[in-house]
PDB file of N, CA and C in Angstrom:
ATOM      1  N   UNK A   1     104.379  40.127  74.409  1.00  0.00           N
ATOM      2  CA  UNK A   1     105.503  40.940  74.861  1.00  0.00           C
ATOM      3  C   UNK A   1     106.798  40.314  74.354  1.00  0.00           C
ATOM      4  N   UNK A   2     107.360  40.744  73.542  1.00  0.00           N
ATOM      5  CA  UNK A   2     108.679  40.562  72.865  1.00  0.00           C
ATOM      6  C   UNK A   2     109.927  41.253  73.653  1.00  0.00           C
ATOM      7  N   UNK A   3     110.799  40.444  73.670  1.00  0.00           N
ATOM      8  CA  UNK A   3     111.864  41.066  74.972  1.00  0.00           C
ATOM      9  C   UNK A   3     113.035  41.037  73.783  1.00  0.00           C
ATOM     10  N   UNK A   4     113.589  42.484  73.841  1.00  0.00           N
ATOM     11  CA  UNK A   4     114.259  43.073  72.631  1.00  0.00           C
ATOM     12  C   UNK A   4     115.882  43.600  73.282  1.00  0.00           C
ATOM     13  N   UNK A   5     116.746  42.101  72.735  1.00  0.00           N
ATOM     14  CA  UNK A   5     118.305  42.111  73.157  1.00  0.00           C
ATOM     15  C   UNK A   5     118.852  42.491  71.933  1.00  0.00           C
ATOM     16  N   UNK A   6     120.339  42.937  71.830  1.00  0.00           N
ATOM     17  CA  UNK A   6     120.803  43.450  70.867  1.00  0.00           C
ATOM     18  C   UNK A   6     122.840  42.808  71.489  1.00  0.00           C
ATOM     19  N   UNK A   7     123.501  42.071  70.894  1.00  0.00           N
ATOM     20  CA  UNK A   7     124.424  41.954  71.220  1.00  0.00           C
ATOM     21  C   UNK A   7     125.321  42.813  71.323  1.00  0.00           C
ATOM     22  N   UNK A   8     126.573  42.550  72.184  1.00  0.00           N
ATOM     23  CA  UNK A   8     127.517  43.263  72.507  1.00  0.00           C
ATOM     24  C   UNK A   8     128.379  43.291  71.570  1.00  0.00           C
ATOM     25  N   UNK A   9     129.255  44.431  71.130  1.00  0.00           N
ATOM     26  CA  UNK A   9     130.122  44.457  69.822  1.00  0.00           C
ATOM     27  C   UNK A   9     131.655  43.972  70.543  1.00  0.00           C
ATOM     28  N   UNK A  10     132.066  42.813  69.950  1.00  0.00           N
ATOM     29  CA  UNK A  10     133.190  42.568  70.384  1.00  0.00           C
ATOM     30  C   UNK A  10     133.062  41.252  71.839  1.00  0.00           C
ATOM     31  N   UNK A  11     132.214  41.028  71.864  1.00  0.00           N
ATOM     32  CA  UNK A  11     131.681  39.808  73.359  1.00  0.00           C
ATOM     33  C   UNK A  11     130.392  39.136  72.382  1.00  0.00           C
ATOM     34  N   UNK A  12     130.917  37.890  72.014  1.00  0.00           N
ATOM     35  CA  UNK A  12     130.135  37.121  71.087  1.00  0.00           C
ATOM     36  C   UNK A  12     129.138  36.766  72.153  1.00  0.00           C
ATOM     37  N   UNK A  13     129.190  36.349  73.393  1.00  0.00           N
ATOM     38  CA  UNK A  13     128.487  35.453  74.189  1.00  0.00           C
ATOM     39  C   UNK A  13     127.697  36.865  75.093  1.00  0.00           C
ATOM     40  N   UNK A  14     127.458  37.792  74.691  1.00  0.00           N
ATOM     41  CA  UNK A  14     127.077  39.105  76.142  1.00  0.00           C
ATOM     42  C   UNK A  14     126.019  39.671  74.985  1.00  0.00           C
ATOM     43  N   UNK A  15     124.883  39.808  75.522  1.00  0.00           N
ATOM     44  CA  UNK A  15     123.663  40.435  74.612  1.00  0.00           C
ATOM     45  C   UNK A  15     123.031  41.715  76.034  1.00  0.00           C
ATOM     46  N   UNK A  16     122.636  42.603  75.517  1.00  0.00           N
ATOM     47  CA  UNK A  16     121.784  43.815  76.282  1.00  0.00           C
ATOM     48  C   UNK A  16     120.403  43.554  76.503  1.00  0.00           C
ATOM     49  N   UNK A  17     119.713  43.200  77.397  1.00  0.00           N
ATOM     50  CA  UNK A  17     118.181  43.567  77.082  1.00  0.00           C
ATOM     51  C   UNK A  17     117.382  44.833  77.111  1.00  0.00           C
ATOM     52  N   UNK A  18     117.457  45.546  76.393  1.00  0.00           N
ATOM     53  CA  UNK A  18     116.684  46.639  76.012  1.00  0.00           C
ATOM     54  C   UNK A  18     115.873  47.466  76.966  1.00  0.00           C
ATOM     55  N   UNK A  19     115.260  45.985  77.585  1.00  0.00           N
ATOM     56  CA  UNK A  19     114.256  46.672  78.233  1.00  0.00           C
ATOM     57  C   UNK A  19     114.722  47.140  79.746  1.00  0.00           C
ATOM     58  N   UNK A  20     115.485  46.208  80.292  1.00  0.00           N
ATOM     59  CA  UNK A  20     116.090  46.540  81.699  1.00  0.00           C
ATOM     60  C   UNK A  20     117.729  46.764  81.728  1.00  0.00           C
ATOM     61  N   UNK A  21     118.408  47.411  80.327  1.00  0.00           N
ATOM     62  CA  UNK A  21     119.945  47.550  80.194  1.00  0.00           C
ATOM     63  C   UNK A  21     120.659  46.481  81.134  1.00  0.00           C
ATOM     64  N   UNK A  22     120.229  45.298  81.399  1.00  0.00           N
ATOM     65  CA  UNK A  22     120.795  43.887  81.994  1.00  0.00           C
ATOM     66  C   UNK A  22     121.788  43.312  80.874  1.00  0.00           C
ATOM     67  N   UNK A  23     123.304  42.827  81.180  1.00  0.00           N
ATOM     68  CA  UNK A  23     124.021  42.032  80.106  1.00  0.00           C
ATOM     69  C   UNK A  23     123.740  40.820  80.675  1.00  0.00           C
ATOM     70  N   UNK A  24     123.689  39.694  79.394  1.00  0.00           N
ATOM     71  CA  UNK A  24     123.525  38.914  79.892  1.00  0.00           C
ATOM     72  C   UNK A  24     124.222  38.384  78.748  1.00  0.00           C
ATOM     73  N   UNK A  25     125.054  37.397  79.739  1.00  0.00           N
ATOM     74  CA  UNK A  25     125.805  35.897  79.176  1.00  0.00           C
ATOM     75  C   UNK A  25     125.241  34.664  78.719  1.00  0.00           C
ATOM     76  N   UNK A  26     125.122  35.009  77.443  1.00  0.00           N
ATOM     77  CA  UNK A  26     124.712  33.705  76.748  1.00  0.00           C
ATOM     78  C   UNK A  26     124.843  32.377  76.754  1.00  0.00           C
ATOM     79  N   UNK A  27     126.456  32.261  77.012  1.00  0.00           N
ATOM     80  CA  UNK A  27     127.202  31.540  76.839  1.00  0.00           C
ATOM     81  C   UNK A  27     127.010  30.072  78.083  1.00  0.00           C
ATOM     82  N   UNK A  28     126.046  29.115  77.999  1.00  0.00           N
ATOM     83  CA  UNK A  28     125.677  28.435  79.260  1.00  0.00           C
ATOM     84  C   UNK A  28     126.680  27.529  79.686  1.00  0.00           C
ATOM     85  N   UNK A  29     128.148  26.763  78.692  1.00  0.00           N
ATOM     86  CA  UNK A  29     128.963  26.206  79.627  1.00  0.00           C
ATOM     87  C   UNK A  29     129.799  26.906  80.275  1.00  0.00           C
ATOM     88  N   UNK A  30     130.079  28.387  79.529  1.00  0.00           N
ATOM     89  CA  UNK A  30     131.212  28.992  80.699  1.00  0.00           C
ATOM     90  C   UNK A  30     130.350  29.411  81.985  1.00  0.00           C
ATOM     91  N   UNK A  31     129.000  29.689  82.038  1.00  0.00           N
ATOM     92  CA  UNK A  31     127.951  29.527  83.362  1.00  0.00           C
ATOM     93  C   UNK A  31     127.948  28.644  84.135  1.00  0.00           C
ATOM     94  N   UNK A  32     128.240  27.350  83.590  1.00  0.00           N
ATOM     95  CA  UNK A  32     128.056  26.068  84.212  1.00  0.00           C
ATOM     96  C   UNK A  32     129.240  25.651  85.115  1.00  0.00           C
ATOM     97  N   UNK A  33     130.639  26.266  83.773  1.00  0.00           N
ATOM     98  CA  UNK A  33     131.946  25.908  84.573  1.00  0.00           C
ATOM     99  C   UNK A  33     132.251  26.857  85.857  1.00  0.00           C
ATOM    100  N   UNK A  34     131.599  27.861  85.785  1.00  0.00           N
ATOM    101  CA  UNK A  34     131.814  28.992  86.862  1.00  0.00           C
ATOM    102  C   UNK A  34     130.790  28.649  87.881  1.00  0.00           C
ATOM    103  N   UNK A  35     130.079  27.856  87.885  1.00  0.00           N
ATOM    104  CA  UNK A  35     129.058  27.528  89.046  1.00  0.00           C
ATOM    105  C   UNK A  35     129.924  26.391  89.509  1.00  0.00           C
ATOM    106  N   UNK A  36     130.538  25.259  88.757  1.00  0.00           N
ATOM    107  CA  UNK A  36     131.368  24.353  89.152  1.00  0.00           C
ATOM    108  C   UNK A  36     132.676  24.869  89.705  1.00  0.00           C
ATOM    109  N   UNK A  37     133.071  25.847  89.321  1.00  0.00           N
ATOM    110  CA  UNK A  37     134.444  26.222  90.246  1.00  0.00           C
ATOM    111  C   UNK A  37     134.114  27.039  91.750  1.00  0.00           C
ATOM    112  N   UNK A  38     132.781  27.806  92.270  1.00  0.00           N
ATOM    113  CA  UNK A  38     132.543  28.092  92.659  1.00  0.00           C
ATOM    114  C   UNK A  38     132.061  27.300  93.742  1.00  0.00           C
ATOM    115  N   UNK A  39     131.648  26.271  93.462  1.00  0.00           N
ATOM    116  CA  UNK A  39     131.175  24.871  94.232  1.00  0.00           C
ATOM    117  C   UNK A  39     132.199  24.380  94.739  1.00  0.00           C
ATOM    118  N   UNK A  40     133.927  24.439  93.771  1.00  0.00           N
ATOM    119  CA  UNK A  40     134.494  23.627  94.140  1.00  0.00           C
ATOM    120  C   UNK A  40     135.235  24.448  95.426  1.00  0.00           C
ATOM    121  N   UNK A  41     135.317  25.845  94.952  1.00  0.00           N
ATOM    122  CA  UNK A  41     135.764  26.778  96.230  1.00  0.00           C
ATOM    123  C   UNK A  41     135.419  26.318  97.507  1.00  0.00           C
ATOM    124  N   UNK A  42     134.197  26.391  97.206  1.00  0.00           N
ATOM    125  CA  UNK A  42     133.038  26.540  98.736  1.00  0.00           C
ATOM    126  C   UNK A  42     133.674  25.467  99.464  1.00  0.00           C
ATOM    127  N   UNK A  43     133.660  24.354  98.544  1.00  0.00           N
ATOM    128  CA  UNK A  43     133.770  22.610  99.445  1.00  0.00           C
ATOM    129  C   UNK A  43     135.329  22.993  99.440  1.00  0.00           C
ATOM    130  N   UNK A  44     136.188  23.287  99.158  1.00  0.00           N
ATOM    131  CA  UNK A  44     137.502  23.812  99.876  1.00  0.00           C
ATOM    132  C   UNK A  44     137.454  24.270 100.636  1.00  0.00           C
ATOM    133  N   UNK A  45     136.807  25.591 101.035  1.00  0.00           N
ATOM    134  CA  UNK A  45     136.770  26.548 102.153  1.00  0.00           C
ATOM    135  C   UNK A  45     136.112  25.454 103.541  1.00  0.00           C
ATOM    136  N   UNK A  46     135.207  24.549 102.780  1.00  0.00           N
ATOM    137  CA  UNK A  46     134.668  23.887 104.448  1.00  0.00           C
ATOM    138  C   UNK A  46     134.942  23.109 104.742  1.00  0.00           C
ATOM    139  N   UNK A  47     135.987  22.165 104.150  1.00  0.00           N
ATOM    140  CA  UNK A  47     137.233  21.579 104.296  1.00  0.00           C
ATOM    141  C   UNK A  47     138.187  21.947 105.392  1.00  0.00           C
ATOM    142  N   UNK A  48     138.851  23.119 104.850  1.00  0.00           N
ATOM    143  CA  UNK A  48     140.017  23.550 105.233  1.00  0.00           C
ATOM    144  C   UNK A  48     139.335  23.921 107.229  1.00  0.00           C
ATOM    145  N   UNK A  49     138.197  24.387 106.794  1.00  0.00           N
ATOM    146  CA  UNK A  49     137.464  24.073 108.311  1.00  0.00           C
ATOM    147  C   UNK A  49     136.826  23.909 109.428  1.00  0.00           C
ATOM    148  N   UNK A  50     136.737  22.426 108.561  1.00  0.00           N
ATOM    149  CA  UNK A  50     136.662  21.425 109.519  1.00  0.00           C
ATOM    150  C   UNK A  50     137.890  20.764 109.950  1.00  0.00           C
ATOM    151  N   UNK A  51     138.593  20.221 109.530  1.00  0.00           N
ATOM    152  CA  UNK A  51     140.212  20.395 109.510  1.00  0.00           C
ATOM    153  C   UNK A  51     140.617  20.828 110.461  1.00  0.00           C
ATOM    154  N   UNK A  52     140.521  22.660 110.325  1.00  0.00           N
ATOM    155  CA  UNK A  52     140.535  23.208 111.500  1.00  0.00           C
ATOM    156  C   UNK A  52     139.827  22.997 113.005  1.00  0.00           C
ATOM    157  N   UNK A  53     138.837  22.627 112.617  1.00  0.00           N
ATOM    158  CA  UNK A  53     138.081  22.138 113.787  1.00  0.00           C
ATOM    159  C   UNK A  53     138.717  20.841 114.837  1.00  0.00           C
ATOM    160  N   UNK A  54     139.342  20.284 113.599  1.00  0.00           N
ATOM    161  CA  UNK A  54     139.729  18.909 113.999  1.00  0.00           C
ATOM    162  C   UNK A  54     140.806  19.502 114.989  1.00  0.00           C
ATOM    163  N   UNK A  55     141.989  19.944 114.609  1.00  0.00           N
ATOM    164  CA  UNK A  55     143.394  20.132 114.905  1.00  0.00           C
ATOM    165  C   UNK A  55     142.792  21.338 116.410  1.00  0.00           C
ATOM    166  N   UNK A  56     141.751  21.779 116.558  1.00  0.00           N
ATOM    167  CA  UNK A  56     141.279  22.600 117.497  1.00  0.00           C
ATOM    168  C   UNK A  56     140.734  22.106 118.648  1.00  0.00           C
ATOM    169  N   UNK A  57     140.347  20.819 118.312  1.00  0.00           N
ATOM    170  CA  UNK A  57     139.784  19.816 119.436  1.00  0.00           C
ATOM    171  C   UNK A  57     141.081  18.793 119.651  1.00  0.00           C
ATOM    172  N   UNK A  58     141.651  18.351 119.019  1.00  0.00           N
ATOM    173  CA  UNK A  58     142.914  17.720 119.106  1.00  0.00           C
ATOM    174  C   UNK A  58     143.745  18.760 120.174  1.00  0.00           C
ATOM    175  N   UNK A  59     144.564  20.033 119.897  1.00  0.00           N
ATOM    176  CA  UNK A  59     144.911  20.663 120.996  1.00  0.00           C
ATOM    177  C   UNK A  59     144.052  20.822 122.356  1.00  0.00           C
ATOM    178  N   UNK A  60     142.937  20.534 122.352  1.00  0.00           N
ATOM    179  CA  UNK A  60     142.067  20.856 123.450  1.00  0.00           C
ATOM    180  C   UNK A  60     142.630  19.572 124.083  1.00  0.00           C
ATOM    181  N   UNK A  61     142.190  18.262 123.599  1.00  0.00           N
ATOM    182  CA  UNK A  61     142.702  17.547 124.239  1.00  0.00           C
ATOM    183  C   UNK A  61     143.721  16.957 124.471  1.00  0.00           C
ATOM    184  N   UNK A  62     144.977  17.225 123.945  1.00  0.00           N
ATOM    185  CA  UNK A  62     146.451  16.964 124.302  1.00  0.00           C
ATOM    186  C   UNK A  62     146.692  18.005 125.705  1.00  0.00           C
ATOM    187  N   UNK A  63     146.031  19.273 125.888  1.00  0.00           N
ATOM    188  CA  UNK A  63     146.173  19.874 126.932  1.00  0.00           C
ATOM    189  C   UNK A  63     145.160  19.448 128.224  1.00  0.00           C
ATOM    190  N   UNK A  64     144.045  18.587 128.109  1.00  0.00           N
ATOM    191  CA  UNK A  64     143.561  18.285 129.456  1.00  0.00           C
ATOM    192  C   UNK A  64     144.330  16.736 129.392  1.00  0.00           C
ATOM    193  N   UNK A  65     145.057  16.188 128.469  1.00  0.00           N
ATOM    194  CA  UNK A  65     146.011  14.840 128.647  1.00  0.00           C
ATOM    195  C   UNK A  65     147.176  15.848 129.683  1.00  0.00           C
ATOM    196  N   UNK A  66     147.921  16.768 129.327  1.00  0.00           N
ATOM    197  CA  UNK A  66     148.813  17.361 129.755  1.00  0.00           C
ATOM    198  C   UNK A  66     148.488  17.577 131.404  1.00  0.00           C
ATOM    199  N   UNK A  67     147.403  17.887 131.549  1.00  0.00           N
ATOM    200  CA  UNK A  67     147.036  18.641 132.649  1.00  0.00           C
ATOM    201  C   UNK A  67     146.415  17.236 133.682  1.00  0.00           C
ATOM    202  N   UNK A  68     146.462  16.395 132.916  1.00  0.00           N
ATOM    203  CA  UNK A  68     145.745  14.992 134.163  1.00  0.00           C
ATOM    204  C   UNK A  68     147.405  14.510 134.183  1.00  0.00           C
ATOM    205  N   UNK A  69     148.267  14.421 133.610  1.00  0.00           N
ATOM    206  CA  UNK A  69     149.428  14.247 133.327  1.00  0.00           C
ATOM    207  C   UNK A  69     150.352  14.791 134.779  1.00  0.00           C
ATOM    208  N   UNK A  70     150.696  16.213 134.540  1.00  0.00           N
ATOM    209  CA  UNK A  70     150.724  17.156 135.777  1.00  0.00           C
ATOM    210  C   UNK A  70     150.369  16.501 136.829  1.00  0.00           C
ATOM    211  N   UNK A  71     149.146  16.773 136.983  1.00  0.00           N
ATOM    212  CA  UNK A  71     148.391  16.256 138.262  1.00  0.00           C
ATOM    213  C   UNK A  71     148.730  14.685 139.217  1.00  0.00           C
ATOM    214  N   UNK A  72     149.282  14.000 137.866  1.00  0.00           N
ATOM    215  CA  UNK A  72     149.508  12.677 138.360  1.00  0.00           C
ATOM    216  C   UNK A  72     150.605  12.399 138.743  1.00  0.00           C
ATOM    217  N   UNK A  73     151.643  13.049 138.245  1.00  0.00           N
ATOM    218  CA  UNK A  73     153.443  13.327 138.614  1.00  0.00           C
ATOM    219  C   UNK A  73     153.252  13.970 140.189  1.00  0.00           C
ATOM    220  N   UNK A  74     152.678  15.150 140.396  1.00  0.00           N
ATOM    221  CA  UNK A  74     152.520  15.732 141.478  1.00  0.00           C
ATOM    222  C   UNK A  74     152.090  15.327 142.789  1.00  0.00           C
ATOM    223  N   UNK A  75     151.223  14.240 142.365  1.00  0.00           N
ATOM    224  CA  UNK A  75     150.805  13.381 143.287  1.00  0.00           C
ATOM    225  C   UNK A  75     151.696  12.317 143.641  1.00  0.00           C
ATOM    226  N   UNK A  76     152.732  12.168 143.315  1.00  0.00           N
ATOM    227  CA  UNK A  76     153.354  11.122 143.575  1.00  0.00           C
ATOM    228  C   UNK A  76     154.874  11.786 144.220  1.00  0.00           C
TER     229      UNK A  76
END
């Protein structure tokens, strides 16, 4: 079984396969660099939060500091 591509006119790196009209990108470092920027997204996005997570538990607890705080003025 011979699998029968025919390139794209004008897209050096983009070939057709015949058999399932699929384009496909030849081209494996701009594949590689787009899996690497995509990676680098991701680990940004779960960054930014956890981060958030942080600064979310941080307010949690500046407000039960606040609130034993209160409590201890009041008592006196």
């Amino acid at each position: 079984m011979t699998i029968e591509r025919k390139r794209i006119e004008g897209h050096p790196d983009l070939v057709k396969d015949m058999r399932t009209g699929a384009i496909i990108n030849t081209n494996y470092d701009a594949y590689a660099t787009a899996k690497k920027r995509a990676a680098s997204a991701q680990a940004q996005r779960d960054e930014i939060r956890n981060t958030t997570r942080q600064i979310n538990n941080l307010k949690c607890e500046m407000h039960e500091i606040k609130s034993l705080l209160t409590q201890l003025v009041s008592k006196q």
